[in-house]
C-alpha atoms as a PDB file:
ATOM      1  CA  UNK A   1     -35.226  -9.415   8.642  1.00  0.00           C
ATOM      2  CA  UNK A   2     -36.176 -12.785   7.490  1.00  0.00           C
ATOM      3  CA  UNK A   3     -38.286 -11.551   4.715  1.00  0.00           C
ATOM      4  CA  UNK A   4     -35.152  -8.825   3.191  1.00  0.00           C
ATOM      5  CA  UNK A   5     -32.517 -11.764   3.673  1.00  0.00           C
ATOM      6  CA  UNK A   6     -34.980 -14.318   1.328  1.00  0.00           C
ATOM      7  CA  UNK A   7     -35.167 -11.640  -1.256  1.00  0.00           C
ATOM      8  CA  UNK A   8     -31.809 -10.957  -1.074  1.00  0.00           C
ATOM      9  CA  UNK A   9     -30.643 -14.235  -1.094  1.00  0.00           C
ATOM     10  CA  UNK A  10     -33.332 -15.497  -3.028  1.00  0.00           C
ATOM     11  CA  UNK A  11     -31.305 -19.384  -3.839  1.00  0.00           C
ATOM     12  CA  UNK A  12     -31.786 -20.261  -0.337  1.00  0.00           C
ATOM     13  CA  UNK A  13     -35.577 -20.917   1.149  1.00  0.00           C
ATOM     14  CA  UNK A  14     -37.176 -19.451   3.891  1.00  0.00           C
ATOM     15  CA  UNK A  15     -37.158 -22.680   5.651  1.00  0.00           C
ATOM     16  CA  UNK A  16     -33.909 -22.380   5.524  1.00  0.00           C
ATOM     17  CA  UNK A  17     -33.489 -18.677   6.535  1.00  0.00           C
ATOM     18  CA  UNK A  18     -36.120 -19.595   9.207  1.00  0.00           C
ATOM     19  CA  UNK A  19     -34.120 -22.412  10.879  1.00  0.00           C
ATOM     20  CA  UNK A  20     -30.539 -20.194  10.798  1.00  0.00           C
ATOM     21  CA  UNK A  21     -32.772 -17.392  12.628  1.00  0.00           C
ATOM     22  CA  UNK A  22     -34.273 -20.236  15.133  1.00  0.00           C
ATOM     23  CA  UNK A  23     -31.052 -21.597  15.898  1.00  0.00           C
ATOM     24  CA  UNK A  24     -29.374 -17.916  16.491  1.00  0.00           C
ATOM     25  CA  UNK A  25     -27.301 -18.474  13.425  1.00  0.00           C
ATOM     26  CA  UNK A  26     -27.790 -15.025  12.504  1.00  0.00           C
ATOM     27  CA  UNK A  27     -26.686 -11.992  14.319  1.00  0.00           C
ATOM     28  CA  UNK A  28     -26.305  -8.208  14.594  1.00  0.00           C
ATOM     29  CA  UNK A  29     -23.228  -6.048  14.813  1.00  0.00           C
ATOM     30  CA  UNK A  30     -23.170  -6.698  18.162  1.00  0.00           C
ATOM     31  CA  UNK A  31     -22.834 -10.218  18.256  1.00  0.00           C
ATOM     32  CA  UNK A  32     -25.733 -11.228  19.524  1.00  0.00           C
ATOM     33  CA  UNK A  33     -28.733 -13.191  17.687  1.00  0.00           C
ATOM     34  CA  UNK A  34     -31.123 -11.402  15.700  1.00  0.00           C
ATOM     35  CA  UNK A  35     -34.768 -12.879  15.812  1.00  0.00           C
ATOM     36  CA  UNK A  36     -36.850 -13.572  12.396  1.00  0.00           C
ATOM     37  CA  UNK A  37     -38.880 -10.801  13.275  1.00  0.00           C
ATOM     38  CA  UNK A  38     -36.652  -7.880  14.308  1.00  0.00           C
ATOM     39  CA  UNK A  39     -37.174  -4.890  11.726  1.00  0.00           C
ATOM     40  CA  UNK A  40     -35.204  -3.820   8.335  1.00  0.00           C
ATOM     41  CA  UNK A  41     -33.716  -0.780   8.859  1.00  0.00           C
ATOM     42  CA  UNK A  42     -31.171   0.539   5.780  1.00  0.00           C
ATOM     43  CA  UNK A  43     -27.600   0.221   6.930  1.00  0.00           C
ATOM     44  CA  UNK A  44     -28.274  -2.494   9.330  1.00  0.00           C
ATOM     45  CA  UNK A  45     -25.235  -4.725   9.592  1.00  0.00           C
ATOM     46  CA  UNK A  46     -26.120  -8.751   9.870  1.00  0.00           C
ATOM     47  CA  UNK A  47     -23.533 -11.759  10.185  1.00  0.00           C
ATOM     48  CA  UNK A  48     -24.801 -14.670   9.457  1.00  0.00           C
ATOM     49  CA  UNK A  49     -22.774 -17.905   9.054  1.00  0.00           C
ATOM     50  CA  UNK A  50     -22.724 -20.160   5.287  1.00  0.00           C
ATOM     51  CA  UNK A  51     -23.894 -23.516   5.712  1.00  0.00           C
ATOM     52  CA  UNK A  52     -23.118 -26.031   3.502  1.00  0.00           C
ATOM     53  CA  UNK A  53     -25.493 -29.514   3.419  1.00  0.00           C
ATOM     54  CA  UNK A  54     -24.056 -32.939   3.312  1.00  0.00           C
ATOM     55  CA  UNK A  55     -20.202 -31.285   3.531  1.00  0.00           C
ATOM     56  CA  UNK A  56     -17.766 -33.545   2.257  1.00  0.00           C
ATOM     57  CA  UNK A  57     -15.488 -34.605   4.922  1.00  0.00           C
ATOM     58  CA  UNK A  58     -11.721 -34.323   4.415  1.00  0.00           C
ATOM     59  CA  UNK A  59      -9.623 -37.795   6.041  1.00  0.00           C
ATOM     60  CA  UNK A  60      -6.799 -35.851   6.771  1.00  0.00           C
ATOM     61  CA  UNK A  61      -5.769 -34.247  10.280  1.00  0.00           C
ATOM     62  CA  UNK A  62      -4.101 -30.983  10.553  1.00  0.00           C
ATOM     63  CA  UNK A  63      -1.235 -30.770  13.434  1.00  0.00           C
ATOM     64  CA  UNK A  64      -1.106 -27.599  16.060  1.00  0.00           C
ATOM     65  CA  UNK A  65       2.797 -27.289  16.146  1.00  0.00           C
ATOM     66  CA  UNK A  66       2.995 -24.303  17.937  1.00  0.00           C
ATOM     67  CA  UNK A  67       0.263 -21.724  20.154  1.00  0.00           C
ATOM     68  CA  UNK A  68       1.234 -18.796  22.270  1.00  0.00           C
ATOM     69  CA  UNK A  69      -0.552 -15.713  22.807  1.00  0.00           C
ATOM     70  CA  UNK A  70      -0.108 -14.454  19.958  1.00  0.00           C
ATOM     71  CA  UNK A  71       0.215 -17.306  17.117  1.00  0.00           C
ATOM     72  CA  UNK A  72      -0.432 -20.463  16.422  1.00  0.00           C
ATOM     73  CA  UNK A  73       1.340 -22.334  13.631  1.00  0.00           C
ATOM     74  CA  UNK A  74      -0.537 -25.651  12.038  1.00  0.00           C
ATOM     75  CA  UNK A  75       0.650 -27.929   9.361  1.00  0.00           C
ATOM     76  CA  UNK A  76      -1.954 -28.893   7.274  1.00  0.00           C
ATOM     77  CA  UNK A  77      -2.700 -32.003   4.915  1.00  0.00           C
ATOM     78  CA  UNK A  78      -3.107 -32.403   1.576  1.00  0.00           C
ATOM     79  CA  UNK A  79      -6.877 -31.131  -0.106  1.00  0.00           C
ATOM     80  CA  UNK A  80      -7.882 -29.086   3.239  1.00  0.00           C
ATOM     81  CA  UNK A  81      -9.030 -25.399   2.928  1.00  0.00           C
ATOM     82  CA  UNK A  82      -7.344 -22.775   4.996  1.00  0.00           C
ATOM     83  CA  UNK A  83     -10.651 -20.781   4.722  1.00  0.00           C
ATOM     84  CA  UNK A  84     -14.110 -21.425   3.930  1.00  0.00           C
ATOM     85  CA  UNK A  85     -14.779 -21.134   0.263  1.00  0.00           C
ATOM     86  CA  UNK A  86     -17.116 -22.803  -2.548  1.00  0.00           C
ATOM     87  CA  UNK A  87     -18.575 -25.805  -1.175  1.00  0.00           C
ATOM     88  CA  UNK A  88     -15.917 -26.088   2.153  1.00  0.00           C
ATOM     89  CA  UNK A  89     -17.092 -23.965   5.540  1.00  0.00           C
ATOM     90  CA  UNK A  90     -16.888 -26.608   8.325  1.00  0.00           C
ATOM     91  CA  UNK A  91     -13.715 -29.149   6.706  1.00  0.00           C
ATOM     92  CA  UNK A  92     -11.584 -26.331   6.885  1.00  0.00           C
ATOM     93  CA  UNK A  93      -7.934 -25.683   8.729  1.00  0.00           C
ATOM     94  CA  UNK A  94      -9.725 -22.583  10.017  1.00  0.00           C
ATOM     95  CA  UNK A  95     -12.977 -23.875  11.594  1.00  0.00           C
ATOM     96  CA  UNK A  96     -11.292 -27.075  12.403  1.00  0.00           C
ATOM     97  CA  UNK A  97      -8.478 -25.032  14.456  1.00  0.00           C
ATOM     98  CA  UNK A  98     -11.233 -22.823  16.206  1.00  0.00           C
ATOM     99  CA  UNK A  99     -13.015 -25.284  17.561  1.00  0.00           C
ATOM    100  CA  UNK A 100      -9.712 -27.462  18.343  1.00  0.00           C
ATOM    101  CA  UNK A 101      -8.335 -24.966  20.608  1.00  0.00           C
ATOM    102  CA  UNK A 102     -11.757 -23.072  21.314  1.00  0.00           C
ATOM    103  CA  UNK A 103     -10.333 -19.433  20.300  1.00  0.00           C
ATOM    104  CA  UNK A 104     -13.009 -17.924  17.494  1.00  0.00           C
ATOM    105  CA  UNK A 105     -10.525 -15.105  16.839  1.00  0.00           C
ATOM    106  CA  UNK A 106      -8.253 -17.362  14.910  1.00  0.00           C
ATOM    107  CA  UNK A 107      -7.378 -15.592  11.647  1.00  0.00           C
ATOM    108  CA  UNK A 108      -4.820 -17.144   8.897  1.00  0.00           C
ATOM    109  CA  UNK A 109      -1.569 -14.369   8.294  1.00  0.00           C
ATOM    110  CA  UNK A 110      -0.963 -15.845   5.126  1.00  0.00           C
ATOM    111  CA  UNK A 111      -2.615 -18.880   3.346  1.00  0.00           C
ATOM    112  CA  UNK A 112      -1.589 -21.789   1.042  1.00  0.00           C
ATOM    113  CA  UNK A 113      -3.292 -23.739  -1.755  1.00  0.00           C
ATOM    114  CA  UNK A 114      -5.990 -26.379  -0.590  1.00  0.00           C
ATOM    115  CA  UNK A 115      -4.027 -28.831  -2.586  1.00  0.00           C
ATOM    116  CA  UNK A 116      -0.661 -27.467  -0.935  1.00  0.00           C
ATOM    117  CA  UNK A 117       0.622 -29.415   2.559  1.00  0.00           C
ATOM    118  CA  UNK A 118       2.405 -27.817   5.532  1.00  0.00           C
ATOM    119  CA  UNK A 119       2.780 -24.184   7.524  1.00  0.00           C
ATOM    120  CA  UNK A 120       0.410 -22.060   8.356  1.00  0.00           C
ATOM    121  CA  UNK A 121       0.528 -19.366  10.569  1.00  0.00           C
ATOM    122  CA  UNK A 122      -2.664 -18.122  12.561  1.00  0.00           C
ATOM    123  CA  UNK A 123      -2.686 -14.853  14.758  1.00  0.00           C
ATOM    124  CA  UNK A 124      -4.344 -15.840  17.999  1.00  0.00           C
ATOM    125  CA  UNK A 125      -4.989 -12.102  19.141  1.00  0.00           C
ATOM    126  CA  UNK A 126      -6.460  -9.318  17.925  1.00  0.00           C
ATOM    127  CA  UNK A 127      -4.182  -6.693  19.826  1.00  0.00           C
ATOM    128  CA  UNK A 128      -1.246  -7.795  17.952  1.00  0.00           C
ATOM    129  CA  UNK A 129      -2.283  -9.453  14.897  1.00  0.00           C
ATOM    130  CA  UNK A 130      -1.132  -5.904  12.381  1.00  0.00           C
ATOM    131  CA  UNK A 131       2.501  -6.668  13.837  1.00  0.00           C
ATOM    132  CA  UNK A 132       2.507 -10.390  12.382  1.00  0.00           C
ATOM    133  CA  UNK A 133       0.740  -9.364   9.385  1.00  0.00           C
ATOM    134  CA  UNK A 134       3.320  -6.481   8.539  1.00  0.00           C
ATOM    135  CA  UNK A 135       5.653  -9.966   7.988  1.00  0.00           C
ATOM    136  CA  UNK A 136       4.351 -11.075   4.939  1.00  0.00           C
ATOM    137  CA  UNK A 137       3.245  -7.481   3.700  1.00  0.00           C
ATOM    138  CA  UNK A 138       7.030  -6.098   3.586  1.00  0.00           C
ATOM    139  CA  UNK A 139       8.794  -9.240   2.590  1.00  0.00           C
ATOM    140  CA  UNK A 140      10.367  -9.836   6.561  1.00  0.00           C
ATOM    141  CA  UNK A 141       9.353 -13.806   6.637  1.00  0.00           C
ATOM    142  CA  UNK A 142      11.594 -15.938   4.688  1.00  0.00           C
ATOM    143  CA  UNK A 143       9.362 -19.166   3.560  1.00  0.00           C
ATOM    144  CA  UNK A 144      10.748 -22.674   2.021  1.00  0.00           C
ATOM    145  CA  UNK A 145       8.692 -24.652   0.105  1.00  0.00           C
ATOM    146  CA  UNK A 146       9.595 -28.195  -1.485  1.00  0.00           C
ATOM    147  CA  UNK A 147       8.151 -29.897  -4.610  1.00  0.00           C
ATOM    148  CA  UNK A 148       9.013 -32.752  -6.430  1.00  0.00           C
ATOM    149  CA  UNK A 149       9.226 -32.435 -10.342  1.00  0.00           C
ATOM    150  CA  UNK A 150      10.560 -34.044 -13.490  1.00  0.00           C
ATOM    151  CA  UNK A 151      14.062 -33.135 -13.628  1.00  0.00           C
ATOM    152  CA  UNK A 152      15.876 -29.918 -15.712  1.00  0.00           C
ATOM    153  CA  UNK A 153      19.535 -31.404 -16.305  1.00  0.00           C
ATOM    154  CA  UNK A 154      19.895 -28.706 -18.877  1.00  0.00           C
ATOM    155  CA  UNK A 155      19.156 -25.668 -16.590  1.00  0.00           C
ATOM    156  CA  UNK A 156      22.233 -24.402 -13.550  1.00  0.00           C
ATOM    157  CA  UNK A 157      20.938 -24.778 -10.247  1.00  0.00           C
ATOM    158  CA  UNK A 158      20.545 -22.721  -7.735  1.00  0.00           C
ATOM    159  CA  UNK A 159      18.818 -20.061  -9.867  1.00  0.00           C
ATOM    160  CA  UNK A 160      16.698 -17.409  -9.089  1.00  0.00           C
ATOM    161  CA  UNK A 161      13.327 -17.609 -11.770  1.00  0.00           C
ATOM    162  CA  UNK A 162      11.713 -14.193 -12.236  1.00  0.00           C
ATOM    163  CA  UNK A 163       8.368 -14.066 -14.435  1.00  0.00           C
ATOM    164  CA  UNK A 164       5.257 -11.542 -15.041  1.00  0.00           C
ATOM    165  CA  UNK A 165       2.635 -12.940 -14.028  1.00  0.00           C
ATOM    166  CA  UNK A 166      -1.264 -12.071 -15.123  1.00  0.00           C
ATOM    167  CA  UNK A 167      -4.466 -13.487 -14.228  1.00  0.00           C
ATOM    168  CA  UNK A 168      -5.725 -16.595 -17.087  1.00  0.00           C
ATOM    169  CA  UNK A 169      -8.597 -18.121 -18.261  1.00  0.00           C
ATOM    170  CA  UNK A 170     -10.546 -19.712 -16.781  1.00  0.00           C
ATOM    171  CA  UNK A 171      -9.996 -16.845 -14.122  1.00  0.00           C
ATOM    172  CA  UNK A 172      -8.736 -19.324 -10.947  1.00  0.00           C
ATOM    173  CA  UNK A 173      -5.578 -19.842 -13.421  1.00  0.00           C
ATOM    174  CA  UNK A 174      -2.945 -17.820 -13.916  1.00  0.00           C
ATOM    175  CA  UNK A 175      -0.349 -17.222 -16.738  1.00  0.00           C
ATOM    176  CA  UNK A 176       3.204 -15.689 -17.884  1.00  0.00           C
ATOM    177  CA  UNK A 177       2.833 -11.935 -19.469  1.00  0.00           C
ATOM    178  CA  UNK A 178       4.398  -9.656 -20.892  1.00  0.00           C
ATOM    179  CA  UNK A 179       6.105  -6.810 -18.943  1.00  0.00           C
ATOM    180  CA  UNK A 180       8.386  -6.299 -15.919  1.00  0.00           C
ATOM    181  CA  UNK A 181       8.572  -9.379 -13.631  1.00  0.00           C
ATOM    182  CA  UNK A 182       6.360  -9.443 -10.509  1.00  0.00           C
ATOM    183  CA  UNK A 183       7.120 -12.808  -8.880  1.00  0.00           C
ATOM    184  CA  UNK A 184      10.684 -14.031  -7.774  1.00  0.00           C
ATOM    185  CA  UNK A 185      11.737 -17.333  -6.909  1.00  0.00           C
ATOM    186  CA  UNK A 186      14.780 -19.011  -6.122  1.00  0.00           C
ATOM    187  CA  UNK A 187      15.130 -22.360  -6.731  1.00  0.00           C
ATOM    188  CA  UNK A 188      17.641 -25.596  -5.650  1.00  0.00           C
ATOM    189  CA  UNK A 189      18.384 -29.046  -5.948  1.00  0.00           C
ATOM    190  CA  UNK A 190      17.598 -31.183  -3.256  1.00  0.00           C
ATOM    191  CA  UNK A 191      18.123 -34.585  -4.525  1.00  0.00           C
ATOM    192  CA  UNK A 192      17.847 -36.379  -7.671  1.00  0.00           C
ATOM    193  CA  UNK A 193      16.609 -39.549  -8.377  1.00  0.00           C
ATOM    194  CA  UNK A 194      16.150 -40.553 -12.160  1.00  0.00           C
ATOM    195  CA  UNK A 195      13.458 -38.383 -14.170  1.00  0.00           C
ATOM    196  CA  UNK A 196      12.258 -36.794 -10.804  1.00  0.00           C
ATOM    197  CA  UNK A 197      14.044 -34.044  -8.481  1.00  0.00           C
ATOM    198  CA  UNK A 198      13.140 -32.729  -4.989  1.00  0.00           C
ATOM    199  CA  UNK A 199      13.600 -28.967  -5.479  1.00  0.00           C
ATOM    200  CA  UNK A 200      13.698 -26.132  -2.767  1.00  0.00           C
ATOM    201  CA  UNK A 201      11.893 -23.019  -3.464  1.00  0.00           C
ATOM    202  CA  UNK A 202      12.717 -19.832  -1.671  1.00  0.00           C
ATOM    203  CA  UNK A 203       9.482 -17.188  -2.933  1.00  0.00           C
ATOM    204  CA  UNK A 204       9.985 -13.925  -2.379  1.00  0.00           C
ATOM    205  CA  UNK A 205       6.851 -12.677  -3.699  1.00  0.00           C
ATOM    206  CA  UNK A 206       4.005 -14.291  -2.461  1.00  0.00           C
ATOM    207  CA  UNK A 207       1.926 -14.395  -5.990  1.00  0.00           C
ATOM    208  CA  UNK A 208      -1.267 -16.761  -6.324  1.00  0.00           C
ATOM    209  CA  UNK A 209      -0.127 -19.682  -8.036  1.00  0.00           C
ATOM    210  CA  UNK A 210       3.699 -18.588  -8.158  1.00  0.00           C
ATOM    211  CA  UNK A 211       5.391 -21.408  -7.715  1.00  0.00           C
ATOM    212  CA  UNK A 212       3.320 -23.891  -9.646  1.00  0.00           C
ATOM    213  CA  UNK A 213       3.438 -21.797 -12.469  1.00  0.00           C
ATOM    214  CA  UNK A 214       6.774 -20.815 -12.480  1.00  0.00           C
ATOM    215  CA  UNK A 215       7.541 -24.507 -11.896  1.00  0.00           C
ATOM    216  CA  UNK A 216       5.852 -25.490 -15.172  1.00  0.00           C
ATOM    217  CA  UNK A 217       6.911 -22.409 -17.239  1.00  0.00           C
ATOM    218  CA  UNK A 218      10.352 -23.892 -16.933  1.00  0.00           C
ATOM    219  CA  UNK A 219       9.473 -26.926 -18.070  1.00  0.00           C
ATOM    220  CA  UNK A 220       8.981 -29.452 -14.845  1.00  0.00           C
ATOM    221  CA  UNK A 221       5.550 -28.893 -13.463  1.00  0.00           C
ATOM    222  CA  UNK A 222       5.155 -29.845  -9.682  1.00  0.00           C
ATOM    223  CA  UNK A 223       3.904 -33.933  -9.915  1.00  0.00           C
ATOM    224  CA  UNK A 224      -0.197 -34.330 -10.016  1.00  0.00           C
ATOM    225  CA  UNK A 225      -0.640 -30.459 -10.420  1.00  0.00           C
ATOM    226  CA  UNK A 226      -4.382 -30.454 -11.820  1.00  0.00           C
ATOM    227  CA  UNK A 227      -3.687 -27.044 -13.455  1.00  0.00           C
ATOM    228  CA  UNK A 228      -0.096 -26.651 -14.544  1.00  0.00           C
ATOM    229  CA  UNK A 229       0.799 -27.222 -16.927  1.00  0.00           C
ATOM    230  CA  UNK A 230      -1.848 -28.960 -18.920  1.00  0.00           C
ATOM    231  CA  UNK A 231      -5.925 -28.200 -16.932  1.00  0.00           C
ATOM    232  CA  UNK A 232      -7.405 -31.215 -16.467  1.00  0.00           C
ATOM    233  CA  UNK A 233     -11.393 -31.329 -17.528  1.00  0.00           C
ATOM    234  CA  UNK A 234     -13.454 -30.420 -14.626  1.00  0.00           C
ATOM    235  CA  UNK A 235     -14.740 -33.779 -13.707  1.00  0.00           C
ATOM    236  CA  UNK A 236     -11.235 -34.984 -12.892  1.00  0.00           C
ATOM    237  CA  UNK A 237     -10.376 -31.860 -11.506  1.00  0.00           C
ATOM    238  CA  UNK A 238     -13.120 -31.342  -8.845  1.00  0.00           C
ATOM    239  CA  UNK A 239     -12.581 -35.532  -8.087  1.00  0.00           C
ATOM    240  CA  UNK A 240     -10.111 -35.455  -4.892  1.00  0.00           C
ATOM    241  CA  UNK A 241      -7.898 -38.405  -5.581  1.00  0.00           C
ATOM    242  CA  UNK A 242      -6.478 -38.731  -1.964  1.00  0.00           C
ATOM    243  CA  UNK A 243      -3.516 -41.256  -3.563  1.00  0.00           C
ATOM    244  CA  UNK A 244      -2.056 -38.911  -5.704  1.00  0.00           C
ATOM    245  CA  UNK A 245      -2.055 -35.577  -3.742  1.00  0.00           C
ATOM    246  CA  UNK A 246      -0.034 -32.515  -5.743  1.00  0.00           C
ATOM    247  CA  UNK A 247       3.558 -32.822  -4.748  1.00  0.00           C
ATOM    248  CA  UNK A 248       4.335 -29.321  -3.059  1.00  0.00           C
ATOM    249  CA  UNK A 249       4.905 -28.599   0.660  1.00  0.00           C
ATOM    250  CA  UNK A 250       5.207 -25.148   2.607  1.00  0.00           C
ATOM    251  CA  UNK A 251       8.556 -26.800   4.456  1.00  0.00           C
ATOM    252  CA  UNK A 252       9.930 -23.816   6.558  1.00  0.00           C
ATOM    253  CA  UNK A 253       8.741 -20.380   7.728  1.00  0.00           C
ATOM    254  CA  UNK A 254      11.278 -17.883   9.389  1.00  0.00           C
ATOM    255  CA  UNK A 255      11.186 -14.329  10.938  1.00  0.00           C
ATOM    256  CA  UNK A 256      12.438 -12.305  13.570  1.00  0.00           C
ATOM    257  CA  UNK A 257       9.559 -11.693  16.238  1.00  0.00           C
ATOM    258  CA  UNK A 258       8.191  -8.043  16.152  1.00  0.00           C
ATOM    259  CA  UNK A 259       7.104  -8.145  19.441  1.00  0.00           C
ATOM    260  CA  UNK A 260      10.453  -9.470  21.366  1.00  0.00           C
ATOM    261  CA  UNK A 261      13.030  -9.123  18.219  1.00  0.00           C
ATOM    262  CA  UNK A 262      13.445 -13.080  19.170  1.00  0.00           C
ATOM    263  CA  UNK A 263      14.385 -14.978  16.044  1.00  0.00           C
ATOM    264  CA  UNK A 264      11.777 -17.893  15.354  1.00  0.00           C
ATOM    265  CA  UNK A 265      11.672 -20.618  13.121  1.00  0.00           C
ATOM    266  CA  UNK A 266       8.770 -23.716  12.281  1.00  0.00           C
ATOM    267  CA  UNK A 267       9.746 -26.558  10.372  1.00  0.00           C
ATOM    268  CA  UNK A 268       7.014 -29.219   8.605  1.00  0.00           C
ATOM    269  CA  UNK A 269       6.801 -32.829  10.020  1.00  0.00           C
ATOM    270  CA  UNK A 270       5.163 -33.603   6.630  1.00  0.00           C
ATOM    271  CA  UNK A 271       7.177 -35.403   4.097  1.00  0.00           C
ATOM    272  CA  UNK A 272       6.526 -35.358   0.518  1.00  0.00           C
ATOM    273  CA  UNK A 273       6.506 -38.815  -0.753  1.00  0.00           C
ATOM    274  CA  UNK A 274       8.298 -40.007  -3.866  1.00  0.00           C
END
């Protein structure tokens, strides 16, 4: 095994390879530690878990707000990861929350933007985790975000903002197409204070991007958005600056229970700041 995984992952050396196998870091189907020597077979099934050197530490706590059996709801800070990705495995709400309430069967329903604050809702059991996700997949969770952007005197609020939306360039952006809308939001007016209004946004797709998009299609991108609607150069991009996180929070998420037909509802204690 460790000689197929270095030539199949030939960017990381067998040092490296060796210690993950030494410290049971990689395992079979089963679970259970595979050692350096154990043989190749085709169709063997390995788990092993990314490691990421000198991981940049995130200063920001997330905060459990809820945990039953069945879910757990967190609201995260600015510039954390819901889920491993690029150079982020250990800083993440995920692997934070997993070792925080020592349940490794965490897994996110839904996710937000790393640069995004507020709910996220984890299923805490396996057994009824399909029931939860069924929420988001047929439109049954009603979600509430708030942003704070440069004001549209000239447009009626509330309004509900429809757009067709396609996958950009680079490829982590996306932009407005042509053809039949496939992302719905409606929007409100919060409060107003001089160039700048707190807006509520009701999604009722859940489209990557979606709101900041639509946000800065109509003309008031969401404050310190690195991509909307101008992308910053990559230097500045991939630069965290913790003073002047992106001004959008995932305020409220509520459903009717599929397990007791209970109606539930989480609320942020974040608060974006002007």
């Amino acid at each position: 095994m460790l000689d197929c995984l270095c030539a199949r992952f030939a960017a990381i050396d067998r040092a490296t390879w060796a210690d993950r196998f030494a410290r049971g870091r990689v395992l079979g189907a089963d679970g259970q530690p595979l050692a350096a020597t154990h043989p190749y077979r085709v169709g063997l099934k390995v788990h092993y878990f990314r490691e990421v050197p000198d991981e940049k530490p995130i200063p920001f706590a997330a905060q459990v707000l809820h945990l039953d059996e069945h879910l757990l709801v967190a609201d995260k800070p600015h510039f954390l990861p819901v889920m491993p990705a690029g150079e982020y495995v250990s800083e993440t709400l995920l692997a934070r929350l997993c070792r925080q309430v020592g349940n490794a069967d965490l897994v996110p329903i839904h996710r937000i933007d790393r640069l995004t604050a507020g709910l996220v809702l984890f299923s805490t059991n396996p057994d009824s985790r399909g029931r939860y996700q069924a929420l988001f997949r047929e439109r049954m969770i009603d979600k509430r975000y708030e942003a704070i952007c440069p004001a549209l005197p000239h447009l009626d609020f509330p309004r509900v903002e429809r757009l067709h939306m396609v996958e950009g360039e680079p490829f982590f952006l996306m932009k407005r197409g042509d053809g039949e809308p496939n992302s719905e939001t409606r929007i409100e007016v919060l409060e107003r204070r001089d160039g700048f209004w707190r807006y509520a946004l009701h999604p009722v797709t859940g489209r990557k991007h979606q709101l900041r998009l639509q946000m800065a299609t109509l003309g008031a991108g969401i404050c310190n958005d690195p991509f909307y609607p101008e992308l910053l150069e990559r230097g500045r991009r991939d630069q965290d600056d913790y003073s002047q996180p992106l001004k959008l929070l995932a305020r409220g998420l509520a459903f009717r229970d599929p397990l007791t037909g209970e109606a539930r509802q989480f609320e942020s204690r974040l608060q974006l700041d002007w």
